[in-house]
Protein backbone atom coordinates (compact mmCIF):
# COMPACT_ATOMS: atom_id res chain seq x y z
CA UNK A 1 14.82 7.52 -27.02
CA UNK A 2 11.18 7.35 -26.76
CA UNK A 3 9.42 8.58 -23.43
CA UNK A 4 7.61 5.81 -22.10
CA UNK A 5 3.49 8.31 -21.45
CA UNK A 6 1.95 5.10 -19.98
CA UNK A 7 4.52 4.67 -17.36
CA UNK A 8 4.14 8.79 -16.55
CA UNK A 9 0.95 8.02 -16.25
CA UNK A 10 1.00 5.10 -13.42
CA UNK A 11 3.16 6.92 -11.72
CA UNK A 12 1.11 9.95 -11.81
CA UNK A 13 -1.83 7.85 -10.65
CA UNK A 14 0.01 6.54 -7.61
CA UNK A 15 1.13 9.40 -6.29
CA UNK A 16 -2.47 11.11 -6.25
CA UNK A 17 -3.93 7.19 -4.62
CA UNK A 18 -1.02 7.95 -1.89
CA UNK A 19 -1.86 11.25 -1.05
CA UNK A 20 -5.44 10.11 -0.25
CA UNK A 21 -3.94 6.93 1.59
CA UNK A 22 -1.07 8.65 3.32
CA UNK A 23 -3.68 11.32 4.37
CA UNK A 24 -6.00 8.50 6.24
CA UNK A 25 -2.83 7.41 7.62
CA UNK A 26 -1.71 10.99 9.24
CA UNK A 27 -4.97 11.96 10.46
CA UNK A 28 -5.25 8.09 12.18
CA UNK A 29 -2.05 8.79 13.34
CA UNK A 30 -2.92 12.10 15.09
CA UNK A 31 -5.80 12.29 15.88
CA UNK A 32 -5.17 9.96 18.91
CA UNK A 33 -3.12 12.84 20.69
CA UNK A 34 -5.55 15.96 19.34
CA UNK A 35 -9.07 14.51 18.85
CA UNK A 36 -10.43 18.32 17.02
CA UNK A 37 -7.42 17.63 14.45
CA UNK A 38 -8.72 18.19 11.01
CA UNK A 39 -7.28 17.21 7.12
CA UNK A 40 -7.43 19.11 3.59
CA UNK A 41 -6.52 17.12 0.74
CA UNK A 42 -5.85 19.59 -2.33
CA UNK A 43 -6.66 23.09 -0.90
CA UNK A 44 -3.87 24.41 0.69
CA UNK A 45 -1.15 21.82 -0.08
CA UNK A 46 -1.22 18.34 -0.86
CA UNK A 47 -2.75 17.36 2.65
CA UNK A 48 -3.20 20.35 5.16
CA UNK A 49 -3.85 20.11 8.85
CA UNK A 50 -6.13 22.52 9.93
CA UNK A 51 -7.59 24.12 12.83
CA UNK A 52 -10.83 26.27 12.86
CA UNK A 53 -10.11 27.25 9.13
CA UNK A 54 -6.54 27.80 9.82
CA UNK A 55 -4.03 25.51 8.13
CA UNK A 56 -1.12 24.48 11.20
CA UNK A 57 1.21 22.04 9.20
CA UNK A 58 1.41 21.76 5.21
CA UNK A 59 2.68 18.51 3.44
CA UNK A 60 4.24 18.06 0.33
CA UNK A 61 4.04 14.40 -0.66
CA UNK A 62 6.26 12.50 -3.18
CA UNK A 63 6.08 8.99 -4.26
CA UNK A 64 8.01 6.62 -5.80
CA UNK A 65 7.94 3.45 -6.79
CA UNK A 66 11.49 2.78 -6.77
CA UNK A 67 12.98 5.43 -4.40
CA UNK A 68 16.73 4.96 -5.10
CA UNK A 69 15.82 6.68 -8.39
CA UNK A 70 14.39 9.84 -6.27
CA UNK A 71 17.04 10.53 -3.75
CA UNK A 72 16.68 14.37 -2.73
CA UNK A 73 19.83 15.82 -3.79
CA UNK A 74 20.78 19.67 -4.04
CA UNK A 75 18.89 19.62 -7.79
CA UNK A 76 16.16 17.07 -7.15
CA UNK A 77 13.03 18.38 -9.15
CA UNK A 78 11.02 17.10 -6.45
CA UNK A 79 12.73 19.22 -3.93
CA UNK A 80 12.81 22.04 -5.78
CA UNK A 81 9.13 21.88 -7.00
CA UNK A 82 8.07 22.27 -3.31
CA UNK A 83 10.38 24.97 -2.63
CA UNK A 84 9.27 26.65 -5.75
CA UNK A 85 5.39 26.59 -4.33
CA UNK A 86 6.20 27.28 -1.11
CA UNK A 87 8.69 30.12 -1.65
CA UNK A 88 5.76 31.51 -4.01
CA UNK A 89 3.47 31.08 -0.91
CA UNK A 90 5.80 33.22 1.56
CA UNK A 91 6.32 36.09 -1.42
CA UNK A 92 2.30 36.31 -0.80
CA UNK A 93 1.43 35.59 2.56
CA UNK A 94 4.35 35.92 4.55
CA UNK A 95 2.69 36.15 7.55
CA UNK A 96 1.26 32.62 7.31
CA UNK A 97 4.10 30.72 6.49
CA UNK A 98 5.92 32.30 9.83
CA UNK A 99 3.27 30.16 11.91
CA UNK A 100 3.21 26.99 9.40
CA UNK A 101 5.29 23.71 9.57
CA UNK A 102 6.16 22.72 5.86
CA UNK A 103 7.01 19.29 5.46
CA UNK A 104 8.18 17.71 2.63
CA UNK A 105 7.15 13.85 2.80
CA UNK A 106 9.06 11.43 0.48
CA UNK A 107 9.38 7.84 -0.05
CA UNK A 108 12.71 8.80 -1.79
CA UNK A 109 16.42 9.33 0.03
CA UNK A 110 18.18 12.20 1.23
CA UNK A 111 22.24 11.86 1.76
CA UNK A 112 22.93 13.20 5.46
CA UNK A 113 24.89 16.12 3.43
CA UNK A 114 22.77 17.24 1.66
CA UNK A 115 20.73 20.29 1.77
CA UNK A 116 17.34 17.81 2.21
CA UNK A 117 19.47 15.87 4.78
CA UNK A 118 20.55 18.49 6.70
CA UNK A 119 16.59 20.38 7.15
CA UNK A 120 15.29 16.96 8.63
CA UNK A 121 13.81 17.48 12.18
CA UNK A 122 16.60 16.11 13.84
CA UNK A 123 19.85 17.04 16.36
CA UNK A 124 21.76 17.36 13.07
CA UNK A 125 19.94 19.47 11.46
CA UNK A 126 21.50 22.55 9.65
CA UNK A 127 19.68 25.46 8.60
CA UNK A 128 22.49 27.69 7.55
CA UNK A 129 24.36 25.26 5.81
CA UNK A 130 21.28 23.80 3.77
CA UNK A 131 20.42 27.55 2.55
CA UNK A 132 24.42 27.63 1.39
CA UNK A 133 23.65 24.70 -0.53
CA UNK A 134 20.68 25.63 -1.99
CA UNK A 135 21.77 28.92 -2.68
CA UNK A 136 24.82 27.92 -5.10
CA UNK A 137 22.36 25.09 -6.73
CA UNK A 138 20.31 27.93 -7.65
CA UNK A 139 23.10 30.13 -9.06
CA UNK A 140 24.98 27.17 -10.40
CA UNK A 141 22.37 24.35 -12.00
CA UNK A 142 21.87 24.53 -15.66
CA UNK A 143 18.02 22.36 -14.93
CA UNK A 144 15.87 23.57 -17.04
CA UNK A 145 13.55 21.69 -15.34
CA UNK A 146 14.40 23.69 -12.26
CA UNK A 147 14.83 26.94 -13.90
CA UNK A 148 11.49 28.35 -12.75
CA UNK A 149 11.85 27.36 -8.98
CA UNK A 150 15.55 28.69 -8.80
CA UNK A 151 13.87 32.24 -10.08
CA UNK A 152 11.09 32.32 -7.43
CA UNK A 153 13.82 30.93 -4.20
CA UNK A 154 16.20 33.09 -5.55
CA UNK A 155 13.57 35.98 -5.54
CA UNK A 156 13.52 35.98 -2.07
CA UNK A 157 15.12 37.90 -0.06
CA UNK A 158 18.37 36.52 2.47
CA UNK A 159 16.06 37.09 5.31
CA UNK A 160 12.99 35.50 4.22
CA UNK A 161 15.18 32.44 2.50
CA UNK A 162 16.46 31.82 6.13
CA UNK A 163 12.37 31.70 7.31
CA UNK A 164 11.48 29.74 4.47
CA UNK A 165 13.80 27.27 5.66
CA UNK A 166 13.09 27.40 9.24
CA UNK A 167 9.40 26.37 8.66
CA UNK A 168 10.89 23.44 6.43
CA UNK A 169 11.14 19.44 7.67
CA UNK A 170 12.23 16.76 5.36
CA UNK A 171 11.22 13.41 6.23
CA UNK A 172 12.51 11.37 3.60
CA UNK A 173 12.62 7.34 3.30
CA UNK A 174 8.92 7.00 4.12
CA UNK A 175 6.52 4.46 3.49
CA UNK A 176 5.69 3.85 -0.11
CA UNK A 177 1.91 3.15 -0.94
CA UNK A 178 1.80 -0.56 -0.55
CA UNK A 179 3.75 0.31 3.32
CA UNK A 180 1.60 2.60 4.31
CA UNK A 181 -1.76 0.21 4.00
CA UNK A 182 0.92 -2.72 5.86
CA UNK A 183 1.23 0.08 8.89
CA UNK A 184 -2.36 1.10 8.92
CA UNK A 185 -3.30 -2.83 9.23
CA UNK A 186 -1.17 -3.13 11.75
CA UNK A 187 -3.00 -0.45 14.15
CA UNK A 188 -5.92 -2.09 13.12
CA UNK A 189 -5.26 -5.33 14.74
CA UNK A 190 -5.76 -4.03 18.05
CA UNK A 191 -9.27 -3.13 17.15
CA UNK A 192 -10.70 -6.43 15.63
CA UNK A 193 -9.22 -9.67 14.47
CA UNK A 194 -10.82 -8.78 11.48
CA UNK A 195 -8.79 -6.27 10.45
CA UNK A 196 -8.78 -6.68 7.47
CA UNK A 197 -12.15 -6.24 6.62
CA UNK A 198 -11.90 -3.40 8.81
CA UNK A 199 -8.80 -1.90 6.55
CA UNK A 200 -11.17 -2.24 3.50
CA UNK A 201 -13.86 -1.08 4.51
CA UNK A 202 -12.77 2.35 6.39
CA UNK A 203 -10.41 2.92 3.16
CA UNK A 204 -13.73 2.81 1.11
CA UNK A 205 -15.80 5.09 3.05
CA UNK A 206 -12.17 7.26 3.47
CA UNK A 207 -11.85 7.46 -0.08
CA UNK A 208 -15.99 8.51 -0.88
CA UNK A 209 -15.41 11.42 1.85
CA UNK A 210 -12.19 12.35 -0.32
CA UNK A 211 -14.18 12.89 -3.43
CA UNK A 212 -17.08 14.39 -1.60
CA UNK A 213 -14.46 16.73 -0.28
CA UNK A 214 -12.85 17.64 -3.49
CA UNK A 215 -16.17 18.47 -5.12
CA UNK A 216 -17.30 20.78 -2.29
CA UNK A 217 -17.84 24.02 -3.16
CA UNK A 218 -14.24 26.12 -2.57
CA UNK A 219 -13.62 22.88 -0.50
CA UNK A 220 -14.64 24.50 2.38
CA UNK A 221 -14.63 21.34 4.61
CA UNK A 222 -11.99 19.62 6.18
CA UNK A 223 -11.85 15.96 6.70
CA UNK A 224 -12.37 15.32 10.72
CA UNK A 225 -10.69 12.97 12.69
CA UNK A 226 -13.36 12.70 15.37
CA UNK A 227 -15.94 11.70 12.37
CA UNK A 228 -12.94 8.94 11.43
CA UNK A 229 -12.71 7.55 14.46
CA UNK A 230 -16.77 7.59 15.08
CA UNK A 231 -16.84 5.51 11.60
CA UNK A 232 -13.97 3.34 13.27
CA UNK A 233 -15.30 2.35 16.15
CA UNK A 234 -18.80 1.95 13.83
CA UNK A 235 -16.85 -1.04 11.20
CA UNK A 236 -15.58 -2.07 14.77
CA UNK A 237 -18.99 -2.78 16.25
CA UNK A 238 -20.27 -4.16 13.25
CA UNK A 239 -17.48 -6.65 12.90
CA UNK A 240 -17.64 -8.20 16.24
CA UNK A 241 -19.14 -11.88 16.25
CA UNK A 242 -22.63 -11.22 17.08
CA UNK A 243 -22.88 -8.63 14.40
CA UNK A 244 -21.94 -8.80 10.76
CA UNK A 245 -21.06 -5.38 8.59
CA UNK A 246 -24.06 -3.97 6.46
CA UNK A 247 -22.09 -3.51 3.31
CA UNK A 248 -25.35 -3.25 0.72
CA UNK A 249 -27.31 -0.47 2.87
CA UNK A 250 -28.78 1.61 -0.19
CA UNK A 251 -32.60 0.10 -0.88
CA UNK A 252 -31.97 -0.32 -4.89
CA UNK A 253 -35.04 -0.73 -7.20
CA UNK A 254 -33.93 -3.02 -9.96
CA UNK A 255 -35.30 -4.09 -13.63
CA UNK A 256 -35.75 -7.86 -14.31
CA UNK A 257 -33.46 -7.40 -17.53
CA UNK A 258 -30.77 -7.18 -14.94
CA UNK A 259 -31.05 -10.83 -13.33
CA UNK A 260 -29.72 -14.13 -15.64
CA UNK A 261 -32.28 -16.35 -16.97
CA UNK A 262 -31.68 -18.80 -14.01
CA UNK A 263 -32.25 -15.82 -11.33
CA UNK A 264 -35.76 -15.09 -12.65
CA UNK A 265 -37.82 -17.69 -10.87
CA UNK A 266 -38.41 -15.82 -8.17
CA UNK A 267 -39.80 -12.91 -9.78
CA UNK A 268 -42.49 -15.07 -11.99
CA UNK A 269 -43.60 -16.22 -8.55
CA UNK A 270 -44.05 -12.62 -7.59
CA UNK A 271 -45.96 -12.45 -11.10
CA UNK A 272 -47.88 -15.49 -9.79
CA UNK A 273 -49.30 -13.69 -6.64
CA UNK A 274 -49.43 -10.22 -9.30
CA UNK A 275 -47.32 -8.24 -7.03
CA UNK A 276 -47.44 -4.91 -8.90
CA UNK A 277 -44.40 -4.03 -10.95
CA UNK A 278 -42.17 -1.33 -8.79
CA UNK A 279 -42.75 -3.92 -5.84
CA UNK A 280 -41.34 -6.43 -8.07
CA UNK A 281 -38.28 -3.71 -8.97
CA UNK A 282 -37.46 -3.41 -4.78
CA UNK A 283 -37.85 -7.75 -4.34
CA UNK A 284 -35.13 -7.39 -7.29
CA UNK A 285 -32.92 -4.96 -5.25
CA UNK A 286 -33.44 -7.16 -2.34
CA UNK A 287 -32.15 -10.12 -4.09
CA UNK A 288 -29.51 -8.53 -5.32
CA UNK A 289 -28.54 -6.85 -1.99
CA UNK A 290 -28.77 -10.34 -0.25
CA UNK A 291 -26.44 -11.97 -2.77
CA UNK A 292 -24.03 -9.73 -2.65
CA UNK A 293 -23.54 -9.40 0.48
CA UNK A 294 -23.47 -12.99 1.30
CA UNK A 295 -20.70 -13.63 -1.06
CA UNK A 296 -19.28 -10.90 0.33
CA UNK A 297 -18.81 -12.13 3.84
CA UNK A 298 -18.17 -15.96 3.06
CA UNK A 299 -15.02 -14.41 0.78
CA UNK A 300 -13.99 -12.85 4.02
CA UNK A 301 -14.18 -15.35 6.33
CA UNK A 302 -16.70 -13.27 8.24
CA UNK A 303 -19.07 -16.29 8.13
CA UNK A 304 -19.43 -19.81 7.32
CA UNK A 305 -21.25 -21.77 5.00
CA UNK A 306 -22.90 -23.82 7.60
CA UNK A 307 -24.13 -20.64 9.34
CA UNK A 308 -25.88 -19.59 6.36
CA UNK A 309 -27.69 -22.60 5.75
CA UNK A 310 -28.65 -23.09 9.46
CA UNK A 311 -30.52 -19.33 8.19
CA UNK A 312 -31.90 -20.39 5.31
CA UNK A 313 -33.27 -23.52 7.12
CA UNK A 314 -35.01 -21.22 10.07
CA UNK A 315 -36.47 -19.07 7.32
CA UNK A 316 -37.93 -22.16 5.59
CA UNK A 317 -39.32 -23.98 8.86
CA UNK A 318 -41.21 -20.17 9.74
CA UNK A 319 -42.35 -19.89 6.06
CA UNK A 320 -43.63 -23.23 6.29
CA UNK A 321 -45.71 -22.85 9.02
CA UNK A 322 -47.32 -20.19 7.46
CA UNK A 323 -48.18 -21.57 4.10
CA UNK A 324 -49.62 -24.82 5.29
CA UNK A 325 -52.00 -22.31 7.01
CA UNK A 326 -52.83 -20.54 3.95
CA UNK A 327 -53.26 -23.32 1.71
CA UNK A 328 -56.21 -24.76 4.85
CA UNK A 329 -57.75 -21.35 4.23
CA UNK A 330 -58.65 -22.09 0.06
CA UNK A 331 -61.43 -22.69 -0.49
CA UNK A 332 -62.20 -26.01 -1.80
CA UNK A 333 -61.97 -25.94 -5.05
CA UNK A 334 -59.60 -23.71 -4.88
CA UNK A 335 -59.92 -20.65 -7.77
CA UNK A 336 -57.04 -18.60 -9.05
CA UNK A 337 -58.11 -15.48 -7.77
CA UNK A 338 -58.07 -17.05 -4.39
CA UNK A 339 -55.16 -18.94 -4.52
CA UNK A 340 -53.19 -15.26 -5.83
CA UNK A 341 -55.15 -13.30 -3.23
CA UNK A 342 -53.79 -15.41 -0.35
CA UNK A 343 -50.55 -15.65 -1.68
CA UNK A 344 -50.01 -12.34 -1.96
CA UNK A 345 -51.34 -11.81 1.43
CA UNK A 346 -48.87 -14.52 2.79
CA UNK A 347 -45.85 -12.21 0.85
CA UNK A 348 -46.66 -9.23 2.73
CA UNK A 349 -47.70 -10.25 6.29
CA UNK A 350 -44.80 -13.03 5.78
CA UNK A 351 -42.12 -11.35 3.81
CA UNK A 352 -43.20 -7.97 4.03
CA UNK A 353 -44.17 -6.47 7.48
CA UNK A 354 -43.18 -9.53 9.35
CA UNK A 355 -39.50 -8.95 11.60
CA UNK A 356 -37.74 -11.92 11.03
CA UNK A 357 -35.19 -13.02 13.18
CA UNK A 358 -31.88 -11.41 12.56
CA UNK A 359 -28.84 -14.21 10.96
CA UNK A 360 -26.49 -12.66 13.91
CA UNK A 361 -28.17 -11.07 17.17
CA UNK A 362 -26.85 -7.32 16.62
CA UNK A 363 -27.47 -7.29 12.90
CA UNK A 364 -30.71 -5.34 12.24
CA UNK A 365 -31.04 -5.24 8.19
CA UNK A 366 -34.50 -6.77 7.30
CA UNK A 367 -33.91 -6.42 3.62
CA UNK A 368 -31.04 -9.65 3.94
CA UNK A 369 -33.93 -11.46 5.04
CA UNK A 370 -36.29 -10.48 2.63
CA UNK A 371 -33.24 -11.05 -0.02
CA UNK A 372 -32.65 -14.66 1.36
CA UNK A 373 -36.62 -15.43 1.15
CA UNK A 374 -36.13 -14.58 -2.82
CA UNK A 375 -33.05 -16.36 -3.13
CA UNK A 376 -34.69 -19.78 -1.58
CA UNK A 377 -37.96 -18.64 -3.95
CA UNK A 378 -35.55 -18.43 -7.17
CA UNK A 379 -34.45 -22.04 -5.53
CA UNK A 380 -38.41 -23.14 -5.14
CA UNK A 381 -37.62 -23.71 -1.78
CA UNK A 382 -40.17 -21.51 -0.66
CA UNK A 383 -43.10 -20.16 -2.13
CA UNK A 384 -46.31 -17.74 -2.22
CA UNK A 385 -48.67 -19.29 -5.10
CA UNK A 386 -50.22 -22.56 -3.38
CA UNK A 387 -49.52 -24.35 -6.55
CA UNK A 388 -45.81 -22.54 -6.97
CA UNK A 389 -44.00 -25.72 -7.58
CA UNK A 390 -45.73 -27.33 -10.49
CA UNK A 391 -46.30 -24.34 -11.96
CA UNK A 392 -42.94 -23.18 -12.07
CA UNK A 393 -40.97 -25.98 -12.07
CA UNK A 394 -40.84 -26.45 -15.83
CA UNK A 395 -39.74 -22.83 -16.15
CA UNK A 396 -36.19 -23.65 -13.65
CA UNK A 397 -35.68 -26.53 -15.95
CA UNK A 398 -35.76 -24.16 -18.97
CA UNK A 399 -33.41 -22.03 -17.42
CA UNK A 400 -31.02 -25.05 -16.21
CA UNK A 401 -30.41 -25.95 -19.56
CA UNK A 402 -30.34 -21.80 -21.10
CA UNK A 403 -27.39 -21.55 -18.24
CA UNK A 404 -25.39 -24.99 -20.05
């Protein structure tokens, strides 16, 4: 029989993606009963609750896709895997694991007789009968798998065997990966009926402070729950309906080579006005930025076409204004260094400098409307050059039929 690597490897994948998950999940979970509560992910355990440096609770997580295939009997290499590290952990620091809670967390099943079954936090749970159980595995089993953790439990003395298993708690038949984002949108929907977007986006920013966490030096920080909740009720504020979530916030400077023929029109008006090349580069990251995050919030539902248009139409009525203005100021006849010096001057008092009224009351991000002014410029529906439609006309019509 061959082993199957790739499937290994999914597996392997999905059970570090549920640690992070599951870890969102148990700090949401607690931190509205202790508000200082505090997670590791990797440092001391799989996830660690921690208190002023001082890990309270460690969890062993296991995952499974198909958790009749990991039930938690007497020889389960997942069971014995945590006891290995943990008995390893109370050979070295036996102080600290007298003052810890170890739990092992598993999507998979644990028979009410069994040694797993019997150290769940419950009335039936048995201590001394577990350890007899565990005990003859050890002596008994021929796993080689489990050879190693049999040596370091069975290392231990009687007396610190019995502790070990007093600081133990099994919770088995937990939420797999998929059921664990189903249970965090469900708390969500008291929040926003967006929730949704709300879900997505706090899992996104969860998962950059993850890796920002993991690459700390000796991962000296924890993960906060107060700083979770402050993003929370941030997503929560930005997703109520006179606000819209800022999902593009980075100013990006951008190269023209990055835009498809048919985006380009509004940067050769920009050439038309000769805006100088790295203003060109941030008009770029504006675009983009803009037309992202539109498509981003009509996908959602957040917003409707209508309302953007409504936008787009308020933009062009103010822009209007002011380039029937500029184009009484030319002289008459007009020259081209006139006709770029006042169009450039209408970009930056207009486009610029100018506050233009926000699409929703509460949302405060001028680049989207600097973004939508390039996006109806790309559409010559607005303009800077007095003479920006026949000049660049022809070029849209090249790039029309370069798109076919």
């Amino acid at each position: 029989m061959t082993r199957d690597f790739s499937a290994d490897a999914s597996a392997s994948g999905l059970g570090y993606l549920y640690q992070v998950r599951y870890a969102l999940y148990l700090l949401f979970d607690r931190v509205k009963d202790e508000p200082d509560c505090a997670v590791s992910i990797e440092r001391l355990d799989d996830v660690a609750f921690e208190s002023d440096g001082t890990a309270e609770e460690l969890l062993q997580l296991k995952h499974t896709v198909y958790p009749a295939r990991a039930d938690l009997a007497d020889a389960s290499e997942r069971l014995w895997k945590t006891l290995r590290i943990w008995s390893l952990k109370l050979k070295a620091e036996p102080a600290d694991v007298e003052r810890l809670v170890l739990s092992l967390v598993s999507t998979g099943y644990a028979s009410d007789d069994s040694a797993a079954g019997l150290l769940r936090p419950n009335r039936q749970r048995d201590e001394t009968e577990a350890l007899r159980r565990l005990r003859e595995t050890a002596r008994n089993s021929k796993s080689k798998a489990n050879k190693l953790a049999y040596e370091a439990f069975s290392d231990l003395t009687l007396e610190q065997q019995s502790l070990l298993l007093s600081r133990v708690h099994v919770l088995d038949n937990h939420p797999n990966i998929r059921a664990v984002r189903d249970k965090l949108l469900r708390e969500f929907r008291v929040y926003t009926p967006r929730y949704e977007s709300l879900y997505s986006r706090l899992e996104g920013w969860w998962f950059d402070r993850v890796v920002e966490h993991l690459m700390a030096p000796d991962q000296i920080h924890t993960l906060s729950g107060r700083e979770l909740i402050d993003h929370l009720q941030d997503l929560v504020d930005q997703l109520r309906s006179d606000a819209l979530p800022n999902d593009f916030p980075e100013q990006l400077e951008m190269d023209e080579s990055e835009l498809s023929p048919q985006e380009r029109t509004f940067v050769e008006q920009l050439k038309l006005i000769l805006l100088n090349d790295t203003r060109i580069r941030l008009a770029i990251g504006h675009y983009y930025r803009a037309f992202q995050q539109r498509h981003k919030w009509l996908d959602e539902g957040l917003i409707f076409p209508k309302e953007l248009s409504d936008y787009e139409a308020y933009l062009i009525g103010q822009w209007r204004t002011q380039f029937l203005i500029m184009k009484d100021n030319l002289i008459d006849p007009p020259d081209d260094r006139d006709m770029q010096r006042l169009g450039r001057q209408l970009f930056d008092q207009f486009v610029e400098t100018t506050a233009h009224r926000p699409i929703r009351d509460r949302y405060r991000d001028t680049g989207f409307s600097k973004g939508v002014f390039h996006i109806l410029a790309n559409n010559l529906q607005v303009g800077w050059h007095s003479e920006f439609q026949t000049r660049l006309t022809q070029l849209m019509v090249a790039g029309a039929r370069e798109a076919r």
